[in-house]
C-alpha atoms as a PDB file:
ATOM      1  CA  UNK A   1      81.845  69.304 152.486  1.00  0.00           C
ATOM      2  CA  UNK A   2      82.863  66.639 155.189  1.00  0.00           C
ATOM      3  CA  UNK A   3      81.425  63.012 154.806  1.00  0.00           C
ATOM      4  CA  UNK A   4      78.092  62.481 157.038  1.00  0.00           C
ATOM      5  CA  UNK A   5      79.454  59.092 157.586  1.00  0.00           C
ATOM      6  CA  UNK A   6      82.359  59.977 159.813  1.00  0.00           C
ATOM      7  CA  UNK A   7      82.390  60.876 163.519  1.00  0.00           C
ATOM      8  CA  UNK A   8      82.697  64.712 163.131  1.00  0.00           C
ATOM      9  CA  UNK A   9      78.628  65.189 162.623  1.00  0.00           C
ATOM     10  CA  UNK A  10      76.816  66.493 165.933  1.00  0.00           C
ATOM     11  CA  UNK A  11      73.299  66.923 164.609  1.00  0.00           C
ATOM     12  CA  UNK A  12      71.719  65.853 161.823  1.00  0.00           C
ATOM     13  CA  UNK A  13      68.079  66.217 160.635  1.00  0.00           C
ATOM     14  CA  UNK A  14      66.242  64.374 157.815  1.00  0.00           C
ATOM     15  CA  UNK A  15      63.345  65.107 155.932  1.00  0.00           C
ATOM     16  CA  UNK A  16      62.020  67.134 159.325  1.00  0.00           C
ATOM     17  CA  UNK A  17      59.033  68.701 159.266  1.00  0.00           C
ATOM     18  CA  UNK A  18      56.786  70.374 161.752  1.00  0.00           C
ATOM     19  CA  UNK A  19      52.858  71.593 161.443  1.00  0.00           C
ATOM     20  CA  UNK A  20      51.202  73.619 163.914  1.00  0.00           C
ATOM     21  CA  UNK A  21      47.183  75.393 162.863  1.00  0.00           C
ATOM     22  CA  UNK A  22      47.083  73.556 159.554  1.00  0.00           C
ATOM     23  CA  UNK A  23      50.580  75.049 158.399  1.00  0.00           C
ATOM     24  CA  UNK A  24      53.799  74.011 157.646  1.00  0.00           C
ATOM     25  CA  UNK A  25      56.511  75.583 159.896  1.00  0.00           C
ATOM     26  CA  UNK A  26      59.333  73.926 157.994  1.00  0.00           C
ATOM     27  CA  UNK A  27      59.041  71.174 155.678  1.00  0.00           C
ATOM     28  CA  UNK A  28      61.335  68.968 154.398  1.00  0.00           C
ATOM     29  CA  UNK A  29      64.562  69.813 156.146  1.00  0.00           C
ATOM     30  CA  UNK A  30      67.867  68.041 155.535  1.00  0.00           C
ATOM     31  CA  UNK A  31      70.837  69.651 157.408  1.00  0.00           C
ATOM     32  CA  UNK A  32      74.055  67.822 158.557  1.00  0.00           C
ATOM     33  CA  UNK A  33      75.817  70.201 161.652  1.00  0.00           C
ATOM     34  CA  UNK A  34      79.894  69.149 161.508  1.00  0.00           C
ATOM     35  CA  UNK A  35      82.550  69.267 164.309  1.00  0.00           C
ATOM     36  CA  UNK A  36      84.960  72.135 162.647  1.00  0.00           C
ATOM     37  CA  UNK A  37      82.178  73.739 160.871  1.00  0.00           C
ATOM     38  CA  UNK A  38      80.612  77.292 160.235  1.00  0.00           C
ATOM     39  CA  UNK A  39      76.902  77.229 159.123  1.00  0.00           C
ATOM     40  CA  UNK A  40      75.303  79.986 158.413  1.00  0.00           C
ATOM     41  CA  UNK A  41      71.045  79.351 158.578  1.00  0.00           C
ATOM     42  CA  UNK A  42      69.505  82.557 156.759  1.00  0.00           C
ATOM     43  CA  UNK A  43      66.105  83.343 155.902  1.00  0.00           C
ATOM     44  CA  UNK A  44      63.395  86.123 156.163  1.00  0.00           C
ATOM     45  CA  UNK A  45      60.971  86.401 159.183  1.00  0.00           C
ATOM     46  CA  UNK A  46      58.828  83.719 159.462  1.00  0.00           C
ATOM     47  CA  UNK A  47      61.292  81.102 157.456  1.00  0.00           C
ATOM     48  CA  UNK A  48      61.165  78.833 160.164  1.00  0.00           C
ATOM     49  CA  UNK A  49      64.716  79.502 161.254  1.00  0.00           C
ATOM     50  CA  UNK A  50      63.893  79.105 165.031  1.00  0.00           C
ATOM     51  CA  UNK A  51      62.416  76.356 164.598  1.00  0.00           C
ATOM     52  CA  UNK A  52      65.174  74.089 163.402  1.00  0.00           C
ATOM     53  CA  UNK A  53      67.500  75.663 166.322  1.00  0.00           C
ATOM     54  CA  UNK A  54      65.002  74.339 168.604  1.00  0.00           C
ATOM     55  CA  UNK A  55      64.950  70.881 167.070  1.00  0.00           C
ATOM     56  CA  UNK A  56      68.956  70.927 166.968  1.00  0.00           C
ATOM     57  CA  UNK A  57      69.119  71.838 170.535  1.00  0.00           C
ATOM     58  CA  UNK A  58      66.834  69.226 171.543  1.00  0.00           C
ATOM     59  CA  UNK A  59      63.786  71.360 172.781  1.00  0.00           C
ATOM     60  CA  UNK A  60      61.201  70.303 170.081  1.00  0.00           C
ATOM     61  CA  UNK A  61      60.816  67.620 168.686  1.00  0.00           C
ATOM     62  CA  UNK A  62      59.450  67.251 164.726  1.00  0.00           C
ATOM     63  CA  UNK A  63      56.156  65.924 163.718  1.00  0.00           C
ATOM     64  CA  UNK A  64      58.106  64.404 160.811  1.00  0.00           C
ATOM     65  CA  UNK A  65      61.323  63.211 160.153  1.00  0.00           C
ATOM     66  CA  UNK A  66      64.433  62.139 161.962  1.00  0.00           C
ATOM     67  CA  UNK A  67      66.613  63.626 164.081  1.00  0.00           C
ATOM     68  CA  UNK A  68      70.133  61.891 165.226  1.00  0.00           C
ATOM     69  CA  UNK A  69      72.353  63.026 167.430  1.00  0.00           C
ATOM     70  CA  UNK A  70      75.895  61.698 169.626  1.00  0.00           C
ATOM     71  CA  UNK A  71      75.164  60.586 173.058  1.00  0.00           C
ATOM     72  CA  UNK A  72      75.930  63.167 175.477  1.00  0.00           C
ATOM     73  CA  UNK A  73      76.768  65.897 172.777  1.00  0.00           C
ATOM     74  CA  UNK A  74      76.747  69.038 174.837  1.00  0.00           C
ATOM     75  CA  UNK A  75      75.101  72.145 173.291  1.00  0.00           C
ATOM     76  CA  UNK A  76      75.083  75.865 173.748  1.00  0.00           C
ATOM     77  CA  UNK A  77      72.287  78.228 173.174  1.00  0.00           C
ATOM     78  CA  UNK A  78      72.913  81.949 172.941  1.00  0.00           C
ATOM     79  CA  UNK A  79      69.446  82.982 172.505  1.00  0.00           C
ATOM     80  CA  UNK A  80      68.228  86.052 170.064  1.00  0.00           C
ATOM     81  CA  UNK A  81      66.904  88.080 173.124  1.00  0.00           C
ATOM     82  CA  UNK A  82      66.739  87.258 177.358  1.00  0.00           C
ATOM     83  CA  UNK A  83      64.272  89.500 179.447  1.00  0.00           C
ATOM     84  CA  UNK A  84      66.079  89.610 182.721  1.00  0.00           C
ATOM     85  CA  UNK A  85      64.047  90.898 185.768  1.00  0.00           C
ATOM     86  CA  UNK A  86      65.159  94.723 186.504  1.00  0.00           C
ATOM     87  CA  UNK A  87      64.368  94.410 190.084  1.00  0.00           C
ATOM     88  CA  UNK A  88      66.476  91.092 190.911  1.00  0.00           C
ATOM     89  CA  UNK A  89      70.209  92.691 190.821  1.00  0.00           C
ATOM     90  CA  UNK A  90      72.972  90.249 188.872  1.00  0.00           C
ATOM     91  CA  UNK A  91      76.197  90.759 188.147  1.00  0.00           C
ATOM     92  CA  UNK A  92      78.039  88.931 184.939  1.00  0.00           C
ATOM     93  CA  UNK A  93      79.977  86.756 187.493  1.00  0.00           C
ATOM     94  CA  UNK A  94      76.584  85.875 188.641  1.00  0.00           C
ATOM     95  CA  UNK A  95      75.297  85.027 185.522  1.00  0.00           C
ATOM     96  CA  UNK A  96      78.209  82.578 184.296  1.00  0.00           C
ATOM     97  CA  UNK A  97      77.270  80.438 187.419  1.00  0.00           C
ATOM     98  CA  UNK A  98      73.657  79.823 186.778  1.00  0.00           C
ATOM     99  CA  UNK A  99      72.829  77.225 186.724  1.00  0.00           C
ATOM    100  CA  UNK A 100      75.839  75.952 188.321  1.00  0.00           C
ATOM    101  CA  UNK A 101      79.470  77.554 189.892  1.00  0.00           C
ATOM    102  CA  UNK A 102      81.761  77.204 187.171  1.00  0.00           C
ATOM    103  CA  UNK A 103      85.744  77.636 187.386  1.00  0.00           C
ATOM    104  CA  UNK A 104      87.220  81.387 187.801  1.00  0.00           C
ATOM    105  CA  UNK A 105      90.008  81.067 185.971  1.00  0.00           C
ATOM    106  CA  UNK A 106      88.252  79.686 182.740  1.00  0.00           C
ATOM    107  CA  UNK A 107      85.391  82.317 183.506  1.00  0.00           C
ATOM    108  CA  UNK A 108      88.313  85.182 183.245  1.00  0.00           C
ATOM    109  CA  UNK A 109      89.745  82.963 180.301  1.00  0.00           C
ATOM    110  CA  UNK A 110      86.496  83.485 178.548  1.00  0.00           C
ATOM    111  CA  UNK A 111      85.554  87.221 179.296  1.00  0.00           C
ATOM    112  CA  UNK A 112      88.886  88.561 178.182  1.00  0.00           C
ATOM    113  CA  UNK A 113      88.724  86.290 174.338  1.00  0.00           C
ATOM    114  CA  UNK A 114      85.726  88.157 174.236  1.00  0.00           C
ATOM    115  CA  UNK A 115      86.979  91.331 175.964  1.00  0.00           C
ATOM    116  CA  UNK A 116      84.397  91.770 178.668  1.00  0.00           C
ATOM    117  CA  UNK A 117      86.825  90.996 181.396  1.00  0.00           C
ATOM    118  CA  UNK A 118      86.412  94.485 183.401  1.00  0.00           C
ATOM    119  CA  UNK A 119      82.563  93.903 183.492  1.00  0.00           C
ATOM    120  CA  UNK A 120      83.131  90.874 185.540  1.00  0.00           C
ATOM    121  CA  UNK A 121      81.303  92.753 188.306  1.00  0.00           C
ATOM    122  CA  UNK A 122      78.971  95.106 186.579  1.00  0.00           C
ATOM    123  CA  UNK A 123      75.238  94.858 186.730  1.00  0.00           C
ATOM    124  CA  UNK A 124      73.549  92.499 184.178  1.00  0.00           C
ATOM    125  CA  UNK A 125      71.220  95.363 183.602  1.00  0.00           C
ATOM    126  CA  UNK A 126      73.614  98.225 182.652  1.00  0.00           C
ATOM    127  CA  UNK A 127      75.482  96.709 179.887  1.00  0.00           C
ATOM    128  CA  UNK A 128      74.910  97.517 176.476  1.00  0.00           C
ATOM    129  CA  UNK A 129      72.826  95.534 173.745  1.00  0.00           C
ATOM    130  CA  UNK A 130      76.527  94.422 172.141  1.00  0.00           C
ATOM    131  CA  UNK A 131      77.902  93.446 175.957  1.00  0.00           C
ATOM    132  CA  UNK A 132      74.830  91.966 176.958  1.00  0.00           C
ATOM    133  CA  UNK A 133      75.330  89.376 174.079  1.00  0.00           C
ATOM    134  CA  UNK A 134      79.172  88.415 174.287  1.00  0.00           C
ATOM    135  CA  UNK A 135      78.069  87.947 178.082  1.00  0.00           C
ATOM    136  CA  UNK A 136      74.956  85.149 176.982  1.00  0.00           C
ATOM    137  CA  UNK A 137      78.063  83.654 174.534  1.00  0.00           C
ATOM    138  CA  UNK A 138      80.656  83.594 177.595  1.00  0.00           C
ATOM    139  CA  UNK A 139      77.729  81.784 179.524  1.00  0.00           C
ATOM    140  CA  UNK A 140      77.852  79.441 176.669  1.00  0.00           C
ATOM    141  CA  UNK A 141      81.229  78.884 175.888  1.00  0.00           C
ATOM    142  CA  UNK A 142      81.694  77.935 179.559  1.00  0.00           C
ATOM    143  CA  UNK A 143      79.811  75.110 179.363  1.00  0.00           C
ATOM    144  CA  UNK A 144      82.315  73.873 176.533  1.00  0.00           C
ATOM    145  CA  UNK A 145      79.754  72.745 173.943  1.00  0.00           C
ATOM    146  CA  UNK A 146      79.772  70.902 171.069  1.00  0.00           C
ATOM    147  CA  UNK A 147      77.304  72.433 168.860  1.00  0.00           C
ATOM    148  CA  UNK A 148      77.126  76.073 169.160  1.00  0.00           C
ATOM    149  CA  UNK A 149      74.331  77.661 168.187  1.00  0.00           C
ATOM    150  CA  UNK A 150      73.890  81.459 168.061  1.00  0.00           C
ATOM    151  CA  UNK A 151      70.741  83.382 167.015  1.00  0.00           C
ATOM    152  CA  UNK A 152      70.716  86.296 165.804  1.00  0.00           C
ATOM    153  CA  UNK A 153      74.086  87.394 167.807  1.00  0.00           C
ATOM    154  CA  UNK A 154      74.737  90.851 165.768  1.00  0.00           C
ATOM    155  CA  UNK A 155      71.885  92.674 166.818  1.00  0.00           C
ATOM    156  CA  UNK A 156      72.659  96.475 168.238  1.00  0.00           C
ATOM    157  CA  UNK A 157      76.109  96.165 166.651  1.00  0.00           C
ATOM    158  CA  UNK A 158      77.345  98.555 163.681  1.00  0.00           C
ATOM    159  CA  UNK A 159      79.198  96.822 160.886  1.00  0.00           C
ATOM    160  CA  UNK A 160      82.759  97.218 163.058  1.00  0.00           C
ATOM    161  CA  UNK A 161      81.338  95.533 165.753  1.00  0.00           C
ATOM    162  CA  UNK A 162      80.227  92.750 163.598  1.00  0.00           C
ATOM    163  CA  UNK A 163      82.897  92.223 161.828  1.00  0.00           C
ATOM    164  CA  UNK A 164      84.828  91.679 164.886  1.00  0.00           C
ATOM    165  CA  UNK A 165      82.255  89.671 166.636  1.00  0.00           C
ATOM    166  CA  UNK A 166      82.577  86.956 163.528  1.00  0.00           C
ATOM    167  CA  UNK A 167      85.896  87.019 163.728  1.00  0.00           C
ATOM    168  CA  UNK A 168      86.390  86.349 167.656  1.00  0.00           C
ATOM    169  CA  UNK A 169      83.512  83.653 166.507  1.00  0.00           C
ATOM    170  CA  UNK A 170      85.974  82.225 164.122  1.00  0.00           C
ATOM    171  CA  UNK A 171      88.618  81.932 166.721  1.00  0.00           C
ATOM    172  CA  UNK A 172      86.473  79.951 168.736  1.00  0.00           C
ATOM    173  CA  UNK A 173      85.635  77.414 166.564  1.00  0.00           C
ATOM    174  CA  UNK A 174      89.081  77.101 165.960  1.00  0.00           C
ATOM    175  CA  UNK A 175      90.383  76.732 169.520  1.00  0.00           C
ATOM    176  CA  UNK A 176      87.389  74.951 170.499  1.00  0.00           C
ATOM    177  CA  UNK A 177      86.871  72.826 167.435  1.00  0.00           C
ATOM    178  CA  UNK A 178      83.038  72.817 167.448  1.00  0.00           C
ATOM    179  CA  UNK A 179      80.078  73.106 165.054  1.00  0.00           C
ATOM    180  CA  UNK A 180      78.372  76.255 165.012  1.00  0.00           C
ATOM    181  CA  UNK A 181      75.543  77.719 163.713  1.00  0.00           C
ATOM    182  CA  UNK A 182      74.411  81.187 163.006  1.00  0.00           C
ATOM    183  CA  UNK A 183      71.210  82.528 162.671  1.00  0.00           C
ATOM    184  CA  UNK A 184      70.472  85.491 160.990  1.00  0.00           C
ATOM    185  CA  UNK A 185      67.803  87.328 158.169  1.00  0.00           C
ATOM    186  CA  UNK A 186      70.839  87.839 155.713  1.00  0.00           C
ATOM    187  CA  UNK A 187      74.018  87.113 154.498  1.00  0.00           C
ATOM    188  CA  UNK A 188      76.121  90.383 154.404  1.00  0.00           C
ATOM    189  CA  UNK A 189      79.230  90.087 157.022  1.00  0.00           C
ATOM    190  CA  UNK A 190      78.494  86.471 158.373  1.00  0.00           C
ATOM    191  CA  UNK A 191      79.779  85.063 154.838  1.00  0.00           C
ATOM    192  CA  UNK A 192      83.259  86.045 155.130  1.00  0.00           C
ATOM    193  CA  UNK A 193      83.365  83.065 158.205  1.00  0.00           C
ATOM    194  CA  UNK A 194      80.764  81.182 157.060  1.00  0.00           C
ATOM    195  CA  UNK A 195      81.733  77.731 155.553  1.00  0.00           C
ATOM    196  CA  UNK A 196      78.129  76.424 154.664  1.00  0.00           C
ATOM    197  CA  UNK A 197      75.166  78.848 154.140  1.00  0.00           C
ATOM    198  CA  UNK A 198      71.705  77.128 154.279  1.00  0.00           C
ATOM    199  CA  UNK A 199      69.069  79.653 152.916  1.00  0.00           C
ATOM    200  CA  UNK A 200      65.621  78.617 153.917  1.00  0.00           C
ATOM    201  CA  UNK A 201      62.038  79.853 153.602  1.00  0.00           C
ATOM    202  CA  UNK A 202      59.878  76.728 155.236  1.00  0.00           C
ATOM    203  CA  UNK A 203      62.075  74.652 153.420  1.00  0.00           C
ATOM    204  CA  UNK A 204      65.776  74.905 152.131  1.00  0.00           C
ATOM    205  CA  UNK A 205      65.587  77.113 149.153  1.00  0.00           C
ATOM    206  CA  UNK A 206      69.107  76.447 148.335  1.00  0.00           C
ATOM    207  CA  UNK A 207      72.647  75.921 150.179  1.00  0.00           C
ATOM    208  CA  UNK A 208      76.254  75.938 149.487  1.00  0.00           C
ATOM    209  CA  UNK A 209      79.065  77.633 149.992  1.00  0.00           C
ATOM    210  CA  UNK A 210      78.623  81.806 150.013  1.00  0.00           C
ATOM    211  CA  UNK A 211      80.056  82.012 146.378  1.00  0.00           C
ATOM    212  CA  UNK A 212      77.987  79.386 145.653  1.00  0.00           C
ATOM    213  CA  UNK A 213      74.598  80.749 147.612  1.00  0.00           C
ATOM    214  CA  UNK A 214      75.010  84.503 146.616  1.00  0.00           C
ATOM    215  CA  UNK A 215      74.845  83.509 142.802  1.00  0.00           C
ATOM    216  CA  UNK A 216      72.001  80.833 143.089  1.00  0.00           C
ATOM    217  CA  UNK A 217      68.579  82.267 141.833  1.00  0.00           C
ATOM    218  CA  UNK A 218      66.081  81.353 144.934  1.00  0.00           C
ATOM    219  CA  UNK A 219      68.693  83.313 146.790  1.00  0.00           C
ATOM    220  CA  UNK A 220      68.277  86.103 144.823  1.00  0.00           C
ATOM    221  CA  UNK A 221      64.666  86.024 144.430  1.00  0.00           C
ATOM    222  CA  UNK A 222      64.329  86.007 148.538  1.00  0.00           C
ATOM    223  CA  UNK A 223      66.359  88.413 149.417  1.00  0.00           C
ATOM    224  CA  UNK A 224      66.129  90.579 146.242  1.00  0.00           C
ATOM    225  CA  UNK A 225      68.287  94.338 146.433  1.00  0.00           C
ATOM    226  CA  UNK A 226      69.306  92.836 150.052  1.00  0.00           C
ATOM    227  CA  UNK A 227      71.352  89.934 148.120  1.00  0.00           C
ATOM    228  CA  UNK A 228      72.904  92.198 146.052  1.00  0.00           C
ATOM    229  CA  UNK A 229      74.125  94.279 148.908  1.00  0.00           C
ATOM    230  CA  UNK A 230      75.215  91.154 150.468  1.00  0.00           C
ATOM    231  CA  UNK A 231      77.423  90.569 147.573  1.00  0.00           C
ATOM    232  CA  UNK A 232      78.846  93.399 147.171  1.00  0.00           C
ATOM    233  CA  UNK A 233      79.875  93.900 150.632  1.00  0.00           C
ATOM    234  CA  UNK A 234      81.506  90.386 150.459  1.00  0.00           C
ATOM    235  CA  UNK A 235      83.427  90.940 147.981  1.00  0.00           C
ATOM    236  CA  UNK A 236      85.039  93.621 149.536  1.00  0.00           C
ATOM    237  CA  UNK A 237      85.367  91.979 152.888  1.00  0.00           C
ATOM    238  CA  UNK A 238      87.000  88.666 151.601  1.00  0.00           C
ATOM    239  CA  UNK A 239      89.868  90.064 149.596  1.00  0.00           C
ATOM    240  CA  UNK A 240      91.414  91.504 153.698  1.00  0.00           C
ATOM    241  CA  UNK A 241      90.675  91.222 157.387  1.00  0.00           C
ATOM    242  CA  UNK A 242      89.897  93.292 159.551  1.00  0.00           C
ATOM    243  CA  UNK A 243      91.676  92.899 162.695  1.00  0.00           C
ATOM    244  CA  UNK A 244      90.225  93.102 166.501  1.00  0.00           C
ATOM    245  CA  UNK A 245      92.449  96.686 166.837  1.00  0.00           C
ATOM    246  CA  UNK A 246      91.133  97.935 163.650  1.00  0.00           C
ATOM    247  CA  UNK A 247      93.592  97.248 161.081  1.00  0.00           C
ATOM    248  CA  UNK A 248      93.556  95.246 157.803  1.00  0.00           C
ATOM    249  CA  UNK A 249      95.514  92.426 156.842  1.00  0.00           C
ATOM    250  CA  UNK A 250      95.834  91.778 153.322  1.00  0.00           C
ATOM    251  CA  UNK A 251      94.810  87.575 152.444  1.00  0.00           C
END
């Protein structure tokens, strides 16, 4: 765990709480985002998980609590789902420059570490769910943020595709030395990148590392069978890796 005195944090939130009808959305919420680091924010439906990305990014702010942040930290959003208007055509190209033109050899850069570099020109609205959502992260990555935050960013991918979305996800972080944070209902494959899971159910149950997280006993309670599946699964992921082409590399 890095020091939350040094200059590495890009977000940090204390004791932030938010209350909308006469209930708590979260409560209580202490979580230090790191340049360098992997969190991993899990939690059923209704935890409250969207609402601390929003407070992270900057587009709510708590009823309670603090919430610091560097000047001009630059964040990017890849949102859990985008309705796009079927009528208005776009291609990808088009979407990497809204809101603004960016640079065509970093947009080429981008679309083939994520190996969408032949649907440069296809229509927005004919990609798949799993090409749909390494386009939103190009988009993103672009914009060469800080903080990454990605919600959800699996969805409509088997286990495969997963597995090698987390570890292109891995390589980013690496190359682009920023925080990010994933967002998802479980552990299962996120683990095997994750550096800090932070389990939460309107507040932070527990949080650690996923050794640590996958043995506590509020982890285990929330996610009953589901955490044991988790487990399992790591454990069987963490002793190899799987490779983009499909091979496995002993660790």
């Amino acid at each position: 765990m890095k020091n939350d005195s040094d200059n590495s944090v890009l977000a940090k939130l204390q004791s932030v709480g938010v209350r909308r009808n006469n209930r708590w959305l979260v409560r209580d919420i202490d979580l230090t985002m790191h340049r360098g680091e992997i969190v991993s924010l899990i939690g059923p439906n209704g935890s409250g998980k969207t609402t601390v990305t929003k407070i992270l990014a900057g587009s709510l702010e708590p009823d309670f609590g603090s919430v610091q942040r560097p000047p001009n930290i630059k964040i990017g959003y890849v949102p859990q789902s985008v309705t796009l208007d079927s009528t208005l055509p776009m291609t990808v190209q088009r979407l990497m420059d809204v809101p603004q033109p960016v640079d065509r050899s970093e947009l080429i850069k981008v679309l083939t570490e994520l190996d969408i570099q032949h649907l440069a020109n296809a229509s927005v609205q004919k990609l798949s769910g799993g090409e749909f959502q390494r386009a939103l992260l190009a988009r993103a990555l672009l914009r060469k943020p800080d903080l990454l935050i990605l919600d959800e960013p699996t969805q409509g991918l088997d286990v495969h595709g997963e597995a090698l979305l987390f570890n292109r996800i891995a390589k980013i972080r690496d190359r682009m030395n920023c925080g990010i944070l994933i967002v998802r209902h479980d552990l299962h494959l996120v683990m095997v990148q994750t550096d800090t899971v932070v389990c939460m159910n309107v507040h932070i149950c527990c949080t650690g590392t996923p050794e640590r997280v996958q043995k506590d006993e509020a982890y285990l309670n929330l996610f009953g069978k589901k955490a044991f599946e988790a487990r399992a699964l790591y454990s069987h992921l963490h002793d190899h890796d799987h490779r983009l082409d499909g091979s496995i590399k002993d660790l």
